[in-house]
N, C-alpha and C. Protein backbone atom coordinates (compact mmCIF):
# COMPACT_ATOMS: atom_id res chain seq x y z
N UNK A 1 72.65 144.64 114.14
CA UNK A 1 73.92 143.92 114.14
C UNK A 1 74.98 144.79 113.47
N UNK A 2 75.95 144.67 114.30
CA UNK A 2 76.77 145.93 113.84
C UNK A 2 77.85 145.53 113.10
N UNK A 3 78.61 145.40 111.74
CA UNK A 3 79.84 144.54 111.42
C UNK A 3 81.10 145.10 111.80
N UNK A 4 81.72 143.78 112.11
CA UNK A 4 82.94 144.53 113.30
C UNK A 4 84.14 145.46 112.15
N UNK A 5 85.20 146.15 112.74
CA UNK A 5 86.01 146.74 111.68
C UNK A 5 86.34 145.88 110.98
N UNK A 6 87.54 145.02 111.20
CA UNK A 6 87.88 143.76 110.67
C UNK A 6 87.64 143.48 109.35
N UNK A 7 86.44 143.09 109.83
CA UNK A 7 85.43 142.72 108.09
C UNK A 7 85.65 143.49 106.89
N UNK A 8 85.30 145.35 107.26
CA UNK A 8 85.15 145.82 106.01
C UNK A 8 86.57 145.95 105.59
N UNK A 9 87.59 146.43 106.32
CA UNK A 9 89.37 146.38 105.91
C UNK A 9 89.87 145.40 105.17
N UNK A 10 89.21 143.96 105.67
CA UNK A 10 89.20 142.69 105.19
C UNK A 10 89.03 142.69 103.42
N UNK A 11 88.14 142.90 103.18
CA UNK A 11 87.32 143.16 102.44
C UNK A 11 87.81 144.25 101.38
N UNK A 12 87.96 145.34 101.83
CA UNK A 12 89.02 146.48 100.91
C UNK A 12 90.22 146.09 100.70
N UNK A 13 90.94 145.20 101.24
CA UNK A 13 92.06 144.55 101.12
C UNK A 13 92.19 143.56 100.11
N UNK A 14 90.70 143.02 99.79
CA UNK A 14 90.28 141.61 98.77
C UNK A 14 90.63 142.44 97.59
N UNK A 15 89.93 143.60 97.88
CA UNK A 15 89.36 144.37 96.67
C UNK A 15 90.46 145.08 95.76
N UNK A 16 91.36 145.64 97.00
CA UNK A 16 92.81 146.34 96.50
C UNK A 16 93.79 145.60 95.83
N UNK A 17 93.70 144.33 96.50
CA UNK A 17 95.01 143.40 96.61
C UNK A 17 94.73 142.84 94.50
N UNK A 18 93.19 141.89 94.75
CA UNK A 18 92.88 141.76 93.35
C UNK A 18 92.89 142.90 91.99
N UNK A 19 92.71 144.30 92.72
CA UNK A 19 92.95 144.87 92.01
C UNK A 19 94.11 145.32 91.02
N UNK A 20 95.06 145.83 92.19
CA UNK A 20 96.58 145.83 91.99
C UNK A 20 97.34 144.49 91.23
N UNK A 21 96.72 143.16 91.73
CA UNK A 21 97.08 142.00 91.16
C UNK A 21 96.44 142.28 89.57
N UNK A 22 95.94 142.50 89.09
CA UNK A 22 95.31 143.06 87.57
C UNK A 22 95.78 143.86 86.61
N UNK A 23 96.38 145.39 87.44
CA UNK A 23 97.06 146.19 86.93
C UNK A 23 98.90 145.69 86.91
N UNK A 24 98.71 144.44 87.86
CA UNK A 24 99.99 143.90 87.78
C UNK A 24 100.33 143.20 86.64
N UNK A 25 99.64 142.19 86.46
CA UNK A 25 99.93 141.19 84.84
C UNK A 25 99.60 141.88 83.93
N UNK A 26 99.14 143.32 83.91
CA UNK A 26 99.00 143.78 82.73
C UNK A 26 100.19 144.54 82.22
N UNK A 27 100.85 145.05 83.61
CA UNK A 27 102.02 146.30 83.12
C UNK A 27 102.92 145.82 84.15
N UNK A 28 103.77 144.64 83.86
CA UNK A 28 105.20 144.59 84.71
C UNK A 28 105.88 145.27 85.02
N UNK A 29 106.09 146.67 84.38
CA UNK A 29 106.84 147.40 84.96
C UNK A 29 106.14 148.53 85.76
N UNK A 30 105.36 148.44 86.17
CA UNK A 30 104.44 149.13 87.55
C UNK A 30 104.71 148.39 88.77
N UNK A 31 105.12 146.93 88.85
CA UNK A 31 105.25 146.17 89.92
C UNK A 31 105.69 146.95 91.09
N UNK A 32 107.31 147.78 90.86
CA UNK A 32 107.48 148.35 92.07
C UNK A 32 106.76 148.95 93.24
N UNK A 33 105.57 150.07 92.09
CA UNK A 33 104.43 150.89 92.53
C UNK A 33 103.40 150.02 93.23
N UNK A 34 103.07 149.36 92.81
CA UNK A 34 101.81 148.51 93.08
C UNK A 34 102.06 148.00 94.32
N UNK A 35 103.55 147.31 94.76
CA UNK A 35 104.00 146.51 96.01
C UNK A 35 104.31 147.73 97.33
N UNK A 36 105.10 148.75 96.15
CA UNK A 36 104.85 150.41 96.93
C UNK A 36 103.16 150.96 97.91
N UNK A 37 102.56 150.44 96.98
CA UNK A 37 101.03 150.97 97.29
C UNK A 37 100.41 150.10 98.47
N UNK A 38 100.88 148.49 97.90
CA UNK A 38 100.07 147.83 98.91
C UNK A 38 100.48 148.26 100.61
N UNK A 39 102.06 148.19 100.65
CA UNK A 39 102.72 148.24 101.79
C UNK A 39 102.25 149.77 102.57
N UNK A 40 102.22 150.35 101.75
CA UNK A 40 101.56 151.85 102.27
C UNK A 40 100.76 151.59 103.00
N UNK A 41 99.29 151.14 102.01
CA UNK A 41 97.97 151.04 102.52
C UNK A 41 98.23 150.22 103.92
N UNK A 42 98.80 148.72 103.85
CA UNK A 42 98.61 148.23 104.95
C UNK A 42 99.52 148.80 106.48
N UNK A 43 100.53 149.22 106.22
CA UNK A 43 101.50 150.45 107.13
C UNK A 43 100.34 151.45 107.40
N UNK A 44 99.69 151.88 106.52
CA UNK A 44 98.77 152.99 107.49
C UNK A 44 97.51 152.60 107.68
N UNK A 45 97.12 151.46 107.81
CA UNK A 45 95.86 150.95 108.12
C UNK A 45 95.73 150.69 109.53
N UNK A 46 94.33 151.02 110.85
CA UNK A 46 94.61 150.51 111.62
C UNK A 46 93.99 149.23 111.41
N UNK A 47 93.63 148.46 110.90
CA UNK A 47 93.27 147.50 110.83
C UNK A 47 94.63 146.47 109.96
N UNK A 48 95.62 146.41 110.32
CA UNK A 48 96.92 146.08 109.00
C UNK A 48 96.69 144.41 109.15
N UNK A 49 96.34 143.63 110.15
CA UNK A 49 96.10 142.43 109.68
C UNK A 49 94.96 142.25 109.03
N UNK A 50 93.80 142.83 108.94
CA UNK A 50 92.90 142.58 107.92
C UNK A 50 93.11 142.78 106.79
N UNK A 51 93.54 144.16 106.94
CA UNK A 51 93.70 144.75 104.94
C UNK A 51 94.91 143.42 104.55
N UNK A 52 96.06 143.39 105.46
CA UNK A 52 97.02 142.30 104.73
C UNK A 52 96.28 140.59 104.78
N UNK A 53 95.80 140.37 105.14
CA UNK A 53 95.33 139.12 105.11
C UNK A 53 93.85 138.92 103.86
N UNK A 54 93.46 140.16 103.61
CA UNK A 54 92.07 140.52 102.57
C UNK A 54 93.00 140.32 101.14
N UNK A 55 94.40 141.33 101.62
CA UNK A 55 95.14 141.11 99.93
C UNK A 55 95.28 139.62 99.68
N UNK A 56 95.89 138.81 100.74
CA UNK A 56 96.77 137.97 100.19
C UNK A 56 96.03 136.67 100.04
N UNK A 57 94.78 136.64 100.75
CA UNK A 57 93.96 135.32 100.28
C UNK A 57 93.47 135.56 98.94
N UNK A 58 93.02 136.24 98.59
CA UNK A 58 92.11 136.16 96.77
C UNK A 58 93.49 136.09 96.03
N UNK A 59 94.39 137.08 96.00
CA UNK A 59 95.51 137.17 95.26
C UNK A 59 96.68 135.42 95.11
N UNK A 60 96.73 134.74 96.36
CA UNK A 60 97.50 133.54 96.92
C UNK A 60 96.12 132.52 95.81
N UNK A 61 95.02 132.52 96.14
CA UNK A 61 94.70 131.50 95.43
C UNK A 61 94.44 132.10 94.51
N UNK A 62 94.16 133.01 93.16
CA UNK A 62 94.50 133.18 92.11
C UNK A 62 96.02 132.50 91.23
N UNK A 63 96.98 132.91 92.40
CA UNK A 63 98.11 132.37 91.82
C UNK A 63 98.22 130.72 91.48
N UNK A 64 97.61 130.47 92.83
CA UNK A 64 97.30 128.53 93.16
C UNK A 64 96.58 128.09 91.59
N UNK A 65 95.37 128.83 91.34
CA UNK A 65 94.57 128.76 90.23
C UNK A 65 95.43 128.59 88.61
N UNK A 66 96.01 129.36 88.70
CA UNK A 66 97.13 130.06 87.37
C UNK A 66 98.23 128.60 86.91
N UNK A 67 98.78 128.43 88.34
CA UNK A 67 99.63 127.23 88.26
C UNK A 67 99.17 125.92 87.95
N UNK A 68 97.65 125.81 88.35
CA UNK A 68 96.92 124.29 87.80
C UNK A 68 96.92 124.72 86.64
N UNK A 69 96.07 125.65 86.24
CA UNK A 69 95.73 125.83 84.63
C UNK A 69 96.65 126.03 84.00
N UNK A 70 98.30 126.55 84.41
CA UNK A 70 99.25 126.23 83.34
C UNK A 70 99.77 124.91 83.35
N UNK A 71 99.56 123.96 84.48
CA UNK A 71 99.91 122.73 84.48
C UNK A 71 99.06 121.69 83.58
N UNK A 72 97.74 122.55 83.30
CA UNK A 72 96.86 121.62 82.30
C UNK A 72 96.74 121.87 81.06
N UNK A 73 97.50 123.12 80.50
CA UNK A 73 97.87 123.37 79.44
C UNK A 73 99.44 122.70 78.82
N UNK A 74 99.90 122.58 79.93
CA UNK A 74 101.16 122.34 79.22
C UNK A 74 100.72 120.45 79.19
N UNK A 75 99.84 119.82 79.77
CA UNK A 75 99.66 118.36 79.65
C UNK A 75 98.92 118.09 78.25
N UNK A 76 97.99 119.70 78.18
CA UNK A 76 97.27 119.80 76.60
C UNK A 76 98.26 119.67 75.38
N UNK A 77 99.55 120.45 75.83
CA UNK A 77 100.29 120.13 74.48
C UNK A 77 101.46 119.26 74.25
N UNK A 78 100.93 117.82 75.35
CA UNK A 78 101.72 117.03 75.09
C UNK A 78 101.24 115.79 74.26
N UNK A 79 100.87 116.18 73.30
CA UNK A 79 100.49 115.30 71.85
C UNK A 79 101.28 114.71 71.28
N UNK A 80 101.19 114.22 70.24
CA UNK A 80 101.82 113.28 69.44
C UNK A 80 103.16 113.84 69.09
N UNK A 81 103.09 115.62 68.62
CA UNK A 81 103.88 115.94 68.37
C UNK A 81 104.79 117.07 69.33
N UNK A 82 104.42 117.55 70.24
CA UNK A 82 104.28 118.34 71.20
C UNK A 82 104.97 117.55 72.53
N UNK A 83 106.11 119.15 72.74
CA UNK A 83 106.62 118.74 74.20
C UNK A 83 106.32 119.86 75.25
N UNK A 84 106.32 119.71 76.50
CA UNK A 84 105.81 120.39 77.18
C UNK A 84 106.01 119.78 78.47
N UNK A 85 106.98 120.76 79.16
CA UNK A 85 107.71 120.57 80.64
C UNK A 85 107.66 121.37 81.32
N UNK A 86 107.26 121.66 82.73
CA UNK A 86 107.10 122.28 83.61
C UNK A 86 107.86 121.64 84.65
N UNK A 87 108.27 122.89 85.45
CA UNK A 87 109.68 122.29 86.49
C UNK A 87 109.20 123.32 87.60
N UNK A 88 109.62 122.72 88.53
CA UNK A 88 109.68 123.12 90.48
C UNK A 88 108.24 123.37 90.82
N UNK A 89 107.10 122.82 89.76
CA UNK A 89 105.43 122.63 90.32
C UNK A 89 105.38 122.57 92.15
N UNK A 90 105.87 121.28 92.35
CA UNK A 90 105.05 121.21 93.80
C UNK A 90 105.98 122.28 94.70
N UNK A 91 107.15 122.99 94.38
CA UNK A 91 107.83 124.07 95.57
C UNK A 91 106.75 125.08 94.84
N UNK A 92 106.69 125.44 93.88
CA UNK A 92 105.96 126.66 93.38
C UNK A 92 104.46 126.72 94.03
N UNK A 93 104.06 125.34 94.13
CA UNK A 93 102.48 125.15 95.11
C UNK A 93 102.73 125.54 96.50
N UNK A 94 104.18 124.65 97.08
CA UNK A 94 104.09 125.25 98.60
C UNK A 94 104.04 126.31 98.44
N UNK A 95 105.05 127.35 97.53
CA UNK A 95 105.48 128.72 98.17
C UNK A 95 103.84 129.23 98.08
N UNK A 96 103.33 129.25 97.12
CA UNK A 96 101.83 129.64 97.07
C UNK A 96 100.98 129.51 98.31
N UNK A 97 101.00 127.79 98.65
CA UNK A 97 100.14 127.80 99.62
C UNK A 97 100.84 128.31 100.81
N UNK A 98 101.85 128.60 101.00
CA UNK A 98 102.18 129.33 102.56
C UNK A 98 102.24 130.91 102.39
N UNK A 99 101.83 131.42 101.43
CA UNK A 99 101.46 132.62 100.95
C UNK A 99 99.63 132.84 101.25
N UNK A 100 98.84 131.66 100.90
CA UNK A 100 97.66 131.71 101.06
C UNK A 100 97.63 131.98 103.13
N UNK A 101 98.37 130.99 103.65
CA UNK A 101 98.67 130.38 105.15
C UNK A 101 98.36 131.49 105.28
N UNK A 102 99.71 132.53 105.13
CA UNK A 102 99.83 134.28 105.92
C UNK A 102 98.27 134.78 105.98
N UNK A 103 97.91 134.70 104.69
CA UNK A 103 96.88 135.64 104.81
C UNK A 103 95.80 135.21 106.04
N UNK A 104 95.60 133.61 105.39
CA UNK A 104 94.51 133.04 106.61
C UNK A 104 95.13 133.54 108.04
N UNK A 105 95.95 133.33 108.14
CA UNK A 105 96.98 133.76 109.77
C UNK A 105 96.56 135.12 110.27
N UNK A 106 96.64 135.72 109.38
CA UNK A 106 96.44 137.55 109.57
C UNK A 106 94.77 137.66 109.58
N UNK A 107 94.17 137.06 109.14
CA UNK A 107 92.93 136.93 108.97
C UNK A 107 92.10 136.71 110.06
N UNK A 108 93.26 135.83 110.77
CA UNK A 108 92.77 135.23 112.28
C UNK A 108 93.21 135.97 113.24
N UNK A 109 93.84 136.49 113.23
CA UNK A 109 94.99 137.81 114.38
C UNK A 109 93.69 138.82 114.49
N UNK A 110 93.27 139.19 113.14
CA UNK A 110 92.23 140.07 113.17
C UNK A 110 91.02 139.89 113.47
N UNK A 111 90.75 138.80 113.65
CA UNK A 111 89.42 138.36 114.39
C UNK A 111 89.80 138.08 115.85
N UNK A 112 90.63 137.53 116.23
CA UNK A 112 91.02 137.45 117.31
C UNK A 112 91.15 138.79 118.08
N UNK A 113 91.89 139.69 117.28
CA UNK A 113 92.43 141.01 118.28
C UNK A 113 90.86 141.44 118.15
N UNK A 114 90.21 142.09 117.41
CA UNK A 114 89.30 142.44 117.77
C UNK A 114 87.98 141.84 118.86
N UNK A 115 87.95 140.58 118.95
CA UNK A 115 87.32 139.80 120.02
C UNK A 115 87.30 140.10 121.40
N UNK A 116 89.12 140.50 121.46
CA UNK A 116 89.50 140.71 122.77
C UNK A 116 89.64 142.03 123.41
N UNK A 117 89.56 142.60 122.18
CA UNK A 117 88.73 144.49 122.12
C UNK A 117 87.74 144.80 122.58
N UNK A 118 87.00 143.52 122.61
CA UNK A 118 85.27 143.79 123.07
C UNK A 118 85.65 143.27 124.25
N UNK A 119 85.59 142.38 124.85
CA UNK A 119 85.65 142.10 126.06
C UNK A 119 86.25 142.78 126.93
């Protein structure tokens, strides 16, 4: 059984995207580079809907992840004495989840185009 391209680009894309997402919250001011790097990789990939759809699903729900857990921290420090407000939650979820969408979308382009490669 042979695994189609797709997959492994897919996959290096998980790997890059989370990666870069790492070296990102650690050093804000690398951001340019990092968004520099991704766009490269996927511009010279022939596989560019996999590698882009590999970045943006792990990276899209990491972010999804980040936003509950700051939404349950900030409910943690609403104690007796403690205020704690968070503002534009559910646009900040869409923009997220139609960030997750792309990737699934590209994810599917790439299973698709390759399908119709074989045939």
């Amino acid at each position: 059984m042979k695994i189609p391209p797709w997959t492994t680009w897919w996959f290096f894309g998980a790997i890059v995207g989370a990666s870069l997402l790492f070296s990102m919250t650690r050093n804000v001011l690398a951001l340019p580079l990092i968004i520099a790097v991704l766009v490269a990789l996927v511009v010279r990939s022939p596989e560019r809907a996999a590698l882009g759809g590999g970045a943006l699903i792990p990276t899209g729900l990491w972010f999804l992840y980040e936003l509950r857990a700051a939404v349950e921290r900030c409910a943690a420090a609403n104690g007796p004495h403690g205020s704690c407000e968070i503002y534009g939650v559910p646009e900040q979820a869409i923009a997220m989840g139609l960030y997750v969408a792309v990737g699934v979308g590209l994810t599917g382009y790439a299973v698709l185009r390759s399908r119709s490669g074989r045939a």
